[in-house]
C-alpha atoms as a PDB file:
ATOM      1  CA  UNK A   1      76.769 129.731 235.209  1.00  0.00           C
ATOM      2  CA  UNK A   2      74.959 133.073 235.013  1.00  0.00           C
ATOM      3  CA  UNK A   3      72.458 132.905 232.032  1.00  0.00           C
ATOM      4  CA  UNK A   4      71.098 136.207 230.537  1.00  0.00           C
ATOM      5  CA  UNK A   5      67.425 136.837 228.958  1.00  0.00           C
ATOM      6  CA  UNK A   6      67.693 136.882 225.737  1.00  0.00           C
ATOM      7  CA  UNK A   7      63.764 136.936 224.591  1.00  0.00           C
ATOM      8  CA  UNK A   8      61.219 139.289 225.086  1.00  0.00           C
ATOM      9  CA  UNK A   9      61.060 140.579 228.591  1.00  0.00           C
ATOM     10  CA  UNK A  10      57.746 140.013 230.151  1.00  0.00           C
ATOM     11  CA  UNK A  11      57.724 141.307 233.801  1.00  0.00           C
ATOM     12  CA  UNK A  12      60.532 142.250 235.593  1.00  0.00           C
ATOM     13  CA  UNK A  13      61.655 142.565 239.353  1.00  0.00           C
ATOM     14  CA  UNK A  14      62.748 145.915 239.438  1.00  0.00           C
ATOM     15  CA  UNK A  15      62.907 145.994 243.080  1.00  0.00           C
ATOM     16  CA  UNK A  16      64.965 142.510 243.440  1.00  0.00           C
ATOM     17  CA  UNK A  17      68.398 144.775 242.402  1.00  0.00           C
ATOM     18  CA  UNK A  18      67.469 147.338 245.258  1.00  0.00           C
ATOM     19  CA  UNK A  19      66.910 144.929 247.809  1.00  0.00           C
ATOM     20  CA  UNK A  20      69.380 142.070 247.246  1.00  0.00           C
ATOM     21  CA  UNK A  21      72.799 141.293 246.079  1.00  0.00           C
ATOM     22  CA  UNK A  22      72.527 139.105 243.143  1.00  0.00           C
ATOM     23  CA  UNK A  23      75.202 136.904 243.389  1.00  0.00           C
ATOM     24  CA  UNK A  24      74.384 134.081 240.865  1.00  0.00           C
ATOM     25  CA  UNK A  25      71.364 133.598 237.737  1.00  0.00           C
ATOM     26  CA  UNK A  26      69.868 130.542 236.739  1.00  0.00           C
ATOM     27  CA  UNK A  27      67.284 130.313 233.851  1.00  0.00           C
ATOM     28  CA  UNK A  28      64.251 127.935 234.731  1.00  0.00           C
ATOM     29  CA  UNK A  29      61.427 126.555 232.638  1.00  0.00           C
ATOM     30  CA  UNK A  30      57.653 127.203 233.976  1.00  0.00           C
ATOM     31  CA  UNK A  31      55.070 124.930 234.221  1.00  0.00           C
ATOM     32  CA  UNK A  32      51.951 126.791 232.981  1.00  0.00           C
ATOM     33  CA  UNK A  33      48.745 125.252 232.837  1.00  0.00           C
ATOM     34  CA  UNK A  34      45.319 126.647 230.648  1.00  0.00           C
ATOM     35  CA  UNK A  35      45.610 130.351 229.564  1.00  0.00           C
ATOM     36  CA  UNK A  36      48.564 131.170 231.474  1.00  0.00           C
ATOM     37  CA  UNK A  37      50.852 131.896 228.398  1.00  0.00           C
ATOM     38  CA  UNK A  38      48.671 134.119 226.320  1.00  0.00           C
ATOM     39  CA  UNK A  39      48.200 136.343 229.278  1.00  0.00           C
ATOM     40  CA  UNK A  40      51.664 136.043 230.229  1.00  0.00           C
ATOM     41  CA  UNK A  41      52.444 137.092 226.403  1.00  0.00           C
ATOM     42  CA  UNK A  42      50.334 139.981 227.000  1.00  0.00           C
ATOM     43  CA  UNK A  43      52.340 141.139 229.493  1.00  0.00           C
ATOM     44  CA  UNK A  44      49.711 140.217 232.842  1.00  0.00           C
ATOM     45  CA  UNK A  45      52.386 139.373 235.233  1.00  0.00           C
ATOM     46  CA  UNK A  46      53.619 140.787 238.565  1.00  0.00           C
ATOM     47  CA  UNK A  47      56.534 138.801 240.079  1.00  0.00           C
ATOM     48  CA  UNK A  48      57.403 141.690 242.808  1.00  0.00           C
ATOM     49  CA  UNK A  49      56.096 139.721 245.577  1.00  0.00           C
ATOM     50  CA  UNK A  50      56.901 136.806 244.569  1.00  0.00           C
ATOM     51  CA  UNK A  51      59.507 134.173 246.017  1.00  0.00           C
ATOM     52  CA  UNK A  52      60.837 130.371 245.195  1.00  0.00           C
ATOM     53  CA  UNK A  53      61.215 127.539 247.530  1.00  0.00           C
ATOM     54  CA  UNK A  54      63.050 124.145 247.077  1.00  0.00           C
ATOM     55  CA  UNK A  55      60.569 121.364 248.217  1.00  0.00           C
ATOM     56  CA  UNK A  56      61.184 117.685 248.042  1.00  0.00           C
ATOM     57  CA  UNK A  57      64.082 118.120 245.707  1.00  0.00           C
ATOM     58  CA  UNK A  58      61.343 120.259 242.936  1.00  0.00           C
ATOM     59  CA  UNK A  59      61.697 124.397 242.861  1.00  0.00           C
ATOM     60  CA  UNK A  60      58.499 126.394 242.856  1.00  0.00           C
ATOM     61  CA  UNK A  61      57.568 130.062 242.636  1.00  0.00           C
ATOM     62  CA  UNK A  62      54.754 131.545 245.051  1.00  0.00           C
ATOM     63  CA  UNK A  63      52.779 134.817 245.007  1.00  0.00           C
ATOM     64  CA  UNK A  64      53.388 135.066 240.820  1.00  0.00           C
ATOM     65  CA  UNK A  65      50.361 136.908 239.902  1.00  0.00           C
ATOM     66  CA  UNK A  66      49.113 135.916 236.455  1.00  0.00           C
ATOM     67  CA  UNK A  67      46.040 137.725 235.946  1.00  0.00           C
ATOM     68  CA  UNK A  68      42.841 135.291 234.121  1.00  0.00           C
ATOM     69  CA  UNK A  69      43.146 135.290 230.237  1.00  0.00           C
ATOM     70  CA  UNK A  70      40.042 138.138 229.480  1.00  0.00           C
ATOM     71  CA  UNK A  71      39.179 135.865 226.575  1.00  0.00           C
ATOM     72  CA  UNK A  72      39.977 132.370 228.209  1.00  0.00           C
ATOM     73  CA  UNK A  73      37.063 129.462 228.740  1.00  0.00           C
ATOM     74  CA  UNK A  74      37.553 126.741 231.462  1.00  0.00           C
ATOM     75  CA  UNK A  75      40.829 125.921 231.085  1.00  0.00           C
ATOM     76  CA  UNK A  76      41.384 129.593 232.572  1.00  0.00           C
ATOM     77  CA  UNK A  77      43.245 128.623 236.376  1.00  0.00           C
ATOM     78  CA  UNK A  78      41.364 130.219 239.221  1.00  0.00           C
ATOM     79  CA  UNK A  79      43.744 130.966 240.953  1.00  0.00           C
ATOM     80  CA  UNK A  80      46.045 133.326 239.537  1.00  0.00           C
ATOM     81  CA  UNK A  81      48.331 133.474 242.255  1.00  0.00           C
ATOM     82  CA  UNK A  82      48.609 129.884 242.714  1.00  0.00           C
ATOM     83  CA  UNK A  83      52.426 127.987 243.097  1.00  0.00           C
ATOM     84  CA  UNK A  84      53.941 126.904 239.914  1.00  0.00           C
ATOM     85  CA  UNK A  85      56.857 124.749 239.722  1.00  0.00           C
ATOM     86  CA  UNK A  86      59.699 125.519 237.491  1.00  0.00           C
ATOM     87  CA  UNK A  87      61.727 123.322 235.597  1.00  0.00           C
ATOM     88  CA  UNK A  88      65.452 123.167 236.306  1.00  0.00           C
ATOM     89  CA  UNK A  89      68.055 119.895 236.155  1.00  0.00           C
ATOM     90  CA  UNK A  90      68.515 117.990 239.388  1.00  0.00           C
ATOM     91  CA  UNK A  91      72.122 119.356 239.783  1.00  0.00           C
ATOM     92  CA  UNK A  92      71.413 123.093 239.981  1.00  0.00           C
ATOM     93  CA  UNK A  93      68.316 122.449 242.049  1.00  0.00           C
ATOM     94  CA  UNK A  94      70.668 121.006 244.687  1.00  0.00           C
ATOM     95  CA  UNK A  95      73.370 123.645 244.385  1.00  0.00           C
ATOM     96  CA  UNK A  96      71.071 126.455 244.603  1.00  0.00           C
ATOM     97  CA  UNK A  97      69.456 124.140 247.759  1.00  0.00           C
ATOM     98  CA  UNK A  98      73.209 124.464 249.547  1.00  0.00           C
ATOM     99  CA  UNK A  99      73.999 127.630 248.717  1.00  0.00           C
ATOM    100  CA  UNK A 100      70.435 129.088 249.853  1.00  0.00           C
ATOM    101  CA  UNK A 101      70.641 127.054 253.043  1.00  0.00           C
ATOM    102  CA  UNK A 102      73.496 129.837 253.906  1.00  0.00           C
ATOM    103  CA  UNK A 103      72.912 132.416 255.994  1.00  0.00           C
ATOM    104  CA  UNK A 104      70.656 135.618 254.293  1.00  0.00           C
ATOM    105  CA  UNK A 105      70.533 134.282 250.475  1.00  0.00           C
ATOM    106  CA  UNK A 106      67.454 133.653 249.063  1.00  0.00           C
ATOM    107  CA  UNK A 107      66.248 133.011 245.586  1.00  0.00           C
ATOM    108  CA  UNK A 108      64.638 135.604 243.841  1.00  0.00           C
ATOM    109  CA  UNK A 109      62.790 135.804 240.413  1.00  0.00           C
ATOM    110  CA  UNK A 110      64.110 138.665 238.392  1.00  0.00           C
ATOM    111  CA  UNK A 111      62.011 138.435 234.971  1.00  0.00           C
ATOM    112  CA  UNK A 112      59.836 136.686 233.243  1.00  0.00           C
ATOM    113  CA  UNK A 113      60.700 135.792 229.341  1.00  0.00           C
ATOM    114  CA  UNK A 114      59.831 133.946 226.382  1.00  0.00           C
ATOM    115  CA  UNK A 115      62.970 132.105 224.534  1.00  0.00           C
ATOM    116  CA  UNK A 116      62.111 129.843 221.612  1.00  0.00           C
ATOM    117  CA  UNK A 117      58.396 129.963 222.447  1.00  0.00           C
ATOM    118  CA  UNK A 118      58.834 128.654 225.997  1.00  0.00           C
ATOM    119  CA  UNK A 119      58.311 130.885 229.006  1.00  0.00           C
ATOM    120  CA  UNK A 120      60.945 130.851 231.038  1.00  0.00           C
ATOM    121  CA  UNK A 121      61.954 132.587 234.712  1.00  0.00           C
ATOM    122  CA  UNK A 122      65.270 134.106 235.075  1.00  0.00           C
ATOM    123  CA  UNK A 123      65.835 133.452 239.425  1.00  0.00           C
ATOM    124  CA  UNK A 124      69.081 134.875 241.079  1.00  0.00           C
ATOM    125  CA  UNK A 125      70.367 133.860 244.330  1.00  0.00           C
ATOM    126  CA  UNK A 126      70.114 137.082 246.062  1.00  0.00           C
ATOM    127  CA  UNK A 127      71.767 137.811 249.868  1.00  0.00           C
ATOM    128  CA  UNK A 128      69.962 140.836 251.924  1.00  0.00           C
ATOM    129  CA  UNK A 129      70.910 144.265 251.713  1.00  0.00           C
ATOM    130  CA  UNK A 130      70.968 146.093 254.986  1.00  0.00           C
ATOM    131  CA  UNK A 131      69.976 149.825 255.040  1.00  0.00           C
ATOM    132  CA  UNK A 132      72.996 151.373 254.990  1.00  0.00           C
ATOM    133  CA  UNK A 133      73.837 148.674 252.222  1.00  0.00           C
ATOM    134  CA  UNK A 134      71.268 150.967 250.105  1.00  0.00           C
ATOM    135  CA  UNK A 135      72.408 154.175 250.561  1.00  0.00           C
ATOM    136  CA  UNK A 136      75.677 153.165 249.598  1.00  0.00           C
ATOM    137  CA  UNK A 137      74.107 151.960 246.586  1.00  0.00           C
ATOM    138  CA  UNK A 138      72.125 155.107 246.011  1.00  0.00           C
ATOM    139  CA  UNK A 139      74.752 157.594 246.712  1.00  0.00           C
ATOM    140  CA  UNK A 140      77.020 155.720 244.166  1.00  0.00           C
ATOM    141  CA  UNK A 141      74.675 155.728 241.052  1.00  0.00           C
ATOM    142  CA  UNK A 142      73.967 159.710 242.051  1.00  0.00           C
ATOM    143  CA  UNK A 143      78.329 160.041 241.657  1.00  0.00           C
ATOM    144  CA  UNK A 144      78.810 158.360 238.711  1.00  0.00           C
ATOM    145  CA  UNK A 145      75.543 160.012 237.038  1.00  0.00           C
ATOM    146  CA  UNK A 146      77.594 163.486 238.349  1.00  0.00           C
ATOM    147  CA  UNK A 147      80.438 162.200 236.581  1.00  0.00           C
ATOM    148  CA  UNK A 148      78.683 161.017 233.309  1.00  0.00           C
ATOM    149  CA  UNK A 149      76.811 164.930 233.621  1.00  0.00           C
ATOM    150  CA  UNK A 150      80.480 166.784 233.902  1.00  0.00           C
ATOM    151  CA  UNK A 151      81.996 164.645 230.856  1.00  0.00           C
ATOM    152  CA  UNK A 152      79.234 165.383 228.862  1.00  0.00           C
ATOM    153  CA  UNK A 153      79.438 168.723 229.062  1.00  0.00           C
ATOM    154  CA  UNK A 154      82.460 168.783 228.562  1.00  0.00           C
ATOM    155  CA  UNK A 155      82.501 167.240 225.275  1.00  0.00           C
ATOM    156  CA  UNK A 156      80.012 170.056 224.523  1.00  0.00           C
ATOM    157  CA  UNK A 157      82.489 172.639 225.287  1.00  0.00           C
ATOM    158  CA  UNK A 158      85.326 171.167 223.315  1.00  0.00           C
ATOM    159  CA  UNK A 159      83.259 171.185 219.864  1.00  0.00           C
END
């Protein structure tokens, strides 16, 4: 069910990969209200505190940061860290409800993107990484970056 970003990549959760296991990705619509998309288009967003919550059978995002459109008039939101609900069928709301009920996943947001003019929120269904977890991580990107080093070179030596 995993969907990939295919539009232009807005903000990004760099730090959702180093702190979770993504297990699953589910694209979601936002609901954006004033200003919000030409500052989003701009590039104004910070989603690396952010987190989403299943409410009353409706997903929203909290702690999005969308800074004020510079030249926005009243319909400008005053808060720009204010919840926002997202836009998903009623189906993968309540899967994503069951399997988050499960013990340590969560849903994350990974990026922010616009596809055929709508903004859209990629979320993953992310389960804790312990410590250890990210050393293990760590120590294998630094091996297979040796590797990638040694082959290289020696493709150098054999031209």
């Amino acid at each position: 069910m995993g969907k990939k970003a295919d539009g232009k990549v807005l903000a990004q959760n760099k730090k959702a990969s180093h702190d979770y296991f993504i297990e699953d990705t589910y694209e979601a619509g936002l609901v954006l209200t004033g200003t919000e998309i030409k500052s989003l288009r701009n590039g104004r967003a910070n989603i690396g505190d952010a987190f989403a919550t299943i409410r009353n059978g409706e997903i929203q995002i909290h702690n999005m940061h969308i800074s004020p459109f510079e030249q926005g008039n009243r319909a400008n939101p005053d808060d720009p860290t204010r919840t926002r609900k997202l836009l998903m069928h009623k189906e993968q709301i309540h899967k994503l409800l069951g399997l988050s009920k499960r013990d340590g996943f969560t849903i994350v947001p990974l990026k922010i993107y616009v596809r055929n003019g709508y903004a859209k929120l990629l979320i993953g269904l992310g389960k804790g990484k312990k410590e250890y977890d990210k050393r293990d991580t760590a120590a294998k990107r630094d091996a297979q970056r040796d590797i990638q080093r040694v082959l290289r070179d020696k493709q150098k030596i054999a031209r």
